[in-house]
Protein backbone atom coordinates (compact mmCIF):
# COMPACT_ATOMS: atom_id res chain seq x y z
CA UNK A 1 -19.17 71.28 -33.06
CA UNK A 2 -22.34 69.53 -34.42
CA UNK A 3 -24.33 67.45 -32.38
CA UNK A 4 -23.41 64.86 -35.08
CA UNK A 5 -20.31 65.19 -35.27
CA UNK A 6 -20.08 63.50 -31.93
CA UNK A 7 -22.26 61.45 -32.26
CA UNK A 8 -21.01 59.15 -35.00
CA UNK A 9 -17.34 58.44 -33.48
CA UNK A 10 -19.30 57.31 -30.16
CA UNK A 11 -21.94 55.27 -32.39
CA UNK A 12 -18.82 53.77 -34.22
CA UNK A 13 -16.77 53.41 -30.99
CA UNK A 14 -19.32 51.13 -29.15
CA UNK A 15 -20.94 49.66 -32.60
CA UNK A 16 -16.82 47.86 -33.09
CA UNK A 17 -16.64 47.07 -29.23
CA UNK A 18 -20.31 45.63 -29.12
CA UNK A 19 -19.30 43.12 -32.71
CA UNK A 20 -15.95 42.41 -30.78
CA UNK A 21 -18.16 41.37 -27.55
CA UNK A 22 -19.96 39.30 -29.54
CA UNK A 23 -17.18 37.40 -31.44
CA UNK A 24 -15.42 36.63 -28.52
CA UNK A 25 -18.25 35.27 -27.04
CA UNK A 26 -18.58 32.82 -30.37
CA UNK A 27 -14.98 31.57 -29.74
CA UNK A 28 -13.85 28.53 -28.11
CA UNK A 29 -14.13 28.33 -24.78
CA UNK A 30 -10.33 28.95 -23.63
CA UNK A 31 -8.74 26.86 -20.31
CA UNK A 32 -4.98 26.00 -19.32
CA UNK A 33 -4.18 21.95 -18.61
CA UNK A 34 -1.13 20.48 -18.97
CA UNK A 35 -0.20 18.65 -21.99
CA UNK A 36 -1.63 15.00 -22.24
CA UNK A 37 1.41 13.50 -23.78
CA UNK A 38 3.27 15.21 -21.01
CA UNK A 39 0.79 13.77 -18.05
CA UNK A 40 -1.08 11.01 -19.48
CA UNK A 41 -3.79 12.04 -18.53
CA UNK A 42 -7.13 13.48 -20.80
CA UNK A 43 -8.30 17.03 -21.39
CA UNK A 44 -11.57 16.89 -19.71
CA UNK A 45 -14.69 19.29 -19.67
CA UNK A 46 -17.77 19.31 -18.23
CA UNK A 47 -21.02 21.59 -18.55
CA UNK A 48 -24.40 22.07 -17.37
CA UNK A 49 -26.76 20.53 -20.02
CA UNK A 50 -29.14 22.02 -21.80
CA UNK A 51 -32.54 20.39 -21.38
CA UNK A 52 -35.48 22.97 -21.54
CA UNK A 53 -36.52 25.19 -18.61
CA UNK A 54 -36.92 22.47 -15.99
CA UNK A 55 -35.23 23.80 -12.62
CA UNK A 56 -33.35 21.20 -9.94
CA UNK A 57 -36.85 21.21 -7.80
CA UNK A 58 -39.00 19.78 -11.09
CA UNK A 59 -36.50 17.02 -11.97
CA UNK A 60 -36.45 13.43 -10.71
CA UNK A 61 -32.29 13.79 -10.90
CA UNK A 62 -29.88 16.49 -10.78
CA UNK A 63 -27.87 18.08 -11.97
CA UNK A 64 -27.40 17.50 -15.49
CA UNK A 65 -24.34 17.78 -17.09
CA UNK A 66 -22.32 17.03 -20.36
CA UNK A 67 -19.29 16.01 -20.77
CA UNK A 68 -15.93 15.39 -23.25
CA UNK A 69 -13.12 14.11 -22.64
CA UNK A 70 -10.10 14.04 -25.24
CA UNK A 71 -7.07 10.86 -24.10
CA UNK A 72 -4.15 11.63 -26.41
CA UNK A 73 -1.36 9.16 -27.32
CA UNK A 74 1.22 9.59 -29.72
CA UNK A 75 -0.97 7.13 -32.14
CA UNK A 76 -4.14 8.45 -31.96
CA UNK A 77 -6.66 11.43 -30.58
CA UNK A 78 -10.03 9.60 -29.04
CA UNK A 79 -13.16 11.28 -27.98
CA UNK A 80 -15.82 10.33 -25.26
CA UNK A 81 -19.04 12.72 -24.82
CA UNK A 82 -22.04 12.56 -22.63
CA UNK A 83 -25.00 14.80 -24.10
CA UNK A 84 -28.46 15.18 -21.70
CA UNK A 85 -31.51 15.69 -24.70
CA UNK A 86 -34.80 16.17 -22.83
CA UNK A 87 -38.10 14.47 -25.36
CA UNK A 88 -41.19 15.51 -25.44
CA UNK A 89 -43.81 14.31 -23.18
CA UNK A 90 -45.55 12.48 -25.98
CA UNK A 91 -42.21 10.96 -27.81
CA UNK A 92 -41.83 6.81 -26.48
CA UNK A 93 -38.93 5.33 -26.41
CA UNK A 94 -35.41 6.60 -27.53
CA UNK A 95 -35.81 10.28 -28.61
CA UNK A 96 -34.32 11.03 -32.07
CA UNK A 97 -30.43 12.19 -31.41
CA UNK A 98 -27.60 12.20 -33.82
CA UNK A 99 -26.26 8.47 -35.08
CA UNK A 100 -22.50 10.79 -34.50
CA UNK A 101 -21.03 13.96 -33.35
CA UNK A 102 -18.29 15.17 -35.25
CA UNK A 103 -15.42 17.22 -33.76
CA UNK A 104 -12.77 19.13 -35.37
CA UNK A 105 -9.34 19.43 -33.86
CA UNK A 106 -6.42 21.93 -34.61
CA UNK A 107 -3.64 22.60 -32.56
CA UNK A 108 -1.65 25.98 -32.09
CA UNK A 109 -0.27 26.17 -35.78
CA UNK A 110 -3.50 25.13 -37.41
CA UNK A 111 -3.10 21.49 -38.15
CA UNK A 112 -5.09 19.23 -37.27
CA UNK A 113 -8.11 17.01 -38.83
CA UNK A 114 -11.79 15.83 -37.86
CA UNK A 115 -13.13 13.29 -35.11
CA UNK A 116 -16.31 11.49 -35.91
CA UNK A 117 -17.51 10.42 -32.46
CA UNK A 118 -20.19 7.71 -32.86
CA UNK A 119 -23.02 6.78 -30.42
CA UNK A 120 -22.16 3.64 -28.41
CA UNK A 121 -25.21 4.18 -25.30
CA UNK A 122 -28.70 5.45 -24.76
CA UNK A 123 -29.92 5.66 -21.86
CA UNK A 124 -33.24 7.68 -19.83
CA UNK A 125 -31.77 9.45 -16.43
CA UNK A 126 -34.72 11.21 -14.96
CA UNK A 127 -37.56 13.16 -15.63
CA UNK A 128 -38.36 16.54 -15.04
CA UNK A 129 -41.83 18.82 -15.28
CA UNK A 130 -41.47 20.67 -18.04
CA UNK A 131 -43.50 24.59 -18.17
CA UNK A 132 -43.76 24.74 -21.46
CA UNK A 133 -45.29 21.57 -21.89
CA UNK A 134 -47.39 21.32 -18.05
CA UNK A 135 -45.95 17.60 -17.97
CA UNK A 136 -43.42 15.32 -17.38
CA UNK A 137 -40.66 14.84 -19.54
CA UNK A 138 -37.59 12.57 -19.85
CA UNK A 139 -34.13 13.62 -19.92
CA UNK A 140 -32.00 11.15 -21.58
CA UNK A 141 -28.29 10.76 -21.76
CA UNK A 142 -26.81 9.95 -25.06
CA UNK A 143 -22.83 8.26 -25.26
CA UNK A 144 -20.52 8.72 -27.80
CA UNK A 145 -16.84 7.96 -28.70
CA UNK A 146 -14.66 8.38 -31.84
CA UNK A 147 -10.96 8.11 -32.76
CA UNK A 148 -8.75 9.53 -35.06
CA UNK A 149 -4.71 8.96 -35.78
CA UNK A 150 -2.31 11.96 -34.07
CA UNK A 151 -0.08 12.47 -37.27
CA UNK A 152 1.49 14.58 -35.36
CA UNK A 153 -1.21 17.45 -34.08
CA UNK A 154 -0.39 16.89 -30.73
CA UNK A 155 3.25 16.30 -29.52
CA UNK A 156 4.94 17.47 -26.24
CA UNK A 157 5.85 20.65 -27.34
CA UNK A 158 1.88 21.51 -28.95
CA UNK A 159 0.57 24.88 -27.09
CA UNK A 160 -3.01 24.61 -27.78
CA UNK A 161 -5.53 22.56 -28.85
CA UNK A 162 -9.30 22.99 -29.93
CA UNK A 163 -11.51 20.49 -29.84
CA UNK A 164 -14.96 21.78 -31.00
CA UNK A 165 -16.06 24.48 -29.50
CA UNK A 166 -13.28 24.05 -26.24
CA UNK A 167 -9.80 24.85 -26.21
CA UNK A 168 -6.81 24.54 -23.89
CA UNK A 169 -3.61 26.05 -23.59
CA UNK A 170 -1.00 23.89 -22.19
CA UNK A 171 1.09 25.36 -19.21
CA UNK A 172 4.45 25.54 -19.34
CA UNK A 173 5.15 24.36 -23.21
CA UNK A 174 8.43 25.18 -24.80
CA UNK A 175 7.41 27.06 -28.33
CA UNK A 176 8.15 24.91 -30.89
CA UNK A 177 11.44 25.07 -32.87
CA UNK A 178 11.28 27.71 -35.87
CA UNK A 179 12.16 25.60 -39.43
CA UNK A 180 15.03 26.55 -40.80
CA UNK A 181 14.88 28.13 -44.16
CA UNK A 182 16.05 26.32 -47.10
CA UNK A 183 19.10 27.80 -48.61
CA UNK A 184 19.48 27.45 -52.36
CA UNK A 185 22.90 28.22 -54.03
């Protein structure tokens, strides 16, 4: 048997599991919670922020972290986020951030729709040393909130839901009756 021969199956081999590493890690971000029609109570998240290279010891306050939280009612699906965004040591005042965040939503059979959370609060938090720039810079945190009508994407017996780039699995819920075919004479 050629060197080659062997070769390209083991090339191939890791060459699929290395792409399939890498799309999984581009998924959605999966967790289990229990179903927010069910509990009342919101899908929440929270994350460590991503403001430069700045380490707990450089910052004035710590630690920074984002945040979203999804409440769900039978009426509607409403967003709150909290984003850190660390300006340059140069930039005054409020540093540029988006006017809105938009989120879309799809639960476990693919229906769903599109949030458009906009900003409601600015507000500087701290200050850290920066490396990169040998200086001081501030870290601000940046509100938003947006809602959007249910119409149905979430009900008590939903299985999933994705919300940007996060998704939960509810525990416990029943699959969702199968749709009985139409029968035509």
């Amino acid at each position: 048997m050629s060197r080659l021969t062997f070769i390209a199956p083991v090339l191939a081999t890791l060459t699929v599991a290395g792409c399939a590493m890498m799309m999984k890690g581009a998924g959605p971000t999966q967790r289990t919670a229990d179903n927010p029609l069910v509990t009342g109570q919101p899908l929440e998240v929270t994350t460590k922020a991503r403001i430069g290279t700045s380490q707990e010891k450089d910052c004035t306050t710590w630690p920074f972290e984002d945040s979203l939280s999804v409440a769900i009612t039978d009426a509607q699906i409403c967003i709150s986020l909290r984003k850190h965004i660390d300006a340059s040591p140069t930039w005054t005042g409020e540093p540029t951030a988006n006017r809105s965040e938009g989120f879309s939503i799809a639960n476990d059979a693919n229906e769903g729709g599109y949030i458009n959370a906009e900003k409601v609060r600015a507000a500087k938090v701290g200050t850290c040393y920066e490396p990169g720039f040998k200086a001081n810079v501030p870290v601000w945190a940046f509100d938003y909130k947006g809602c959007a009508p249910n119409n149905g994407t979430v009900s008590k017996t939903t299985r999933s839901l994705r919300v940007g780039s996060e998704q939960w699995t509810f525990a416990g819920a029943e699959p969702a009756p199968a749709k009985a075919a139409a029968v035509t004479p």
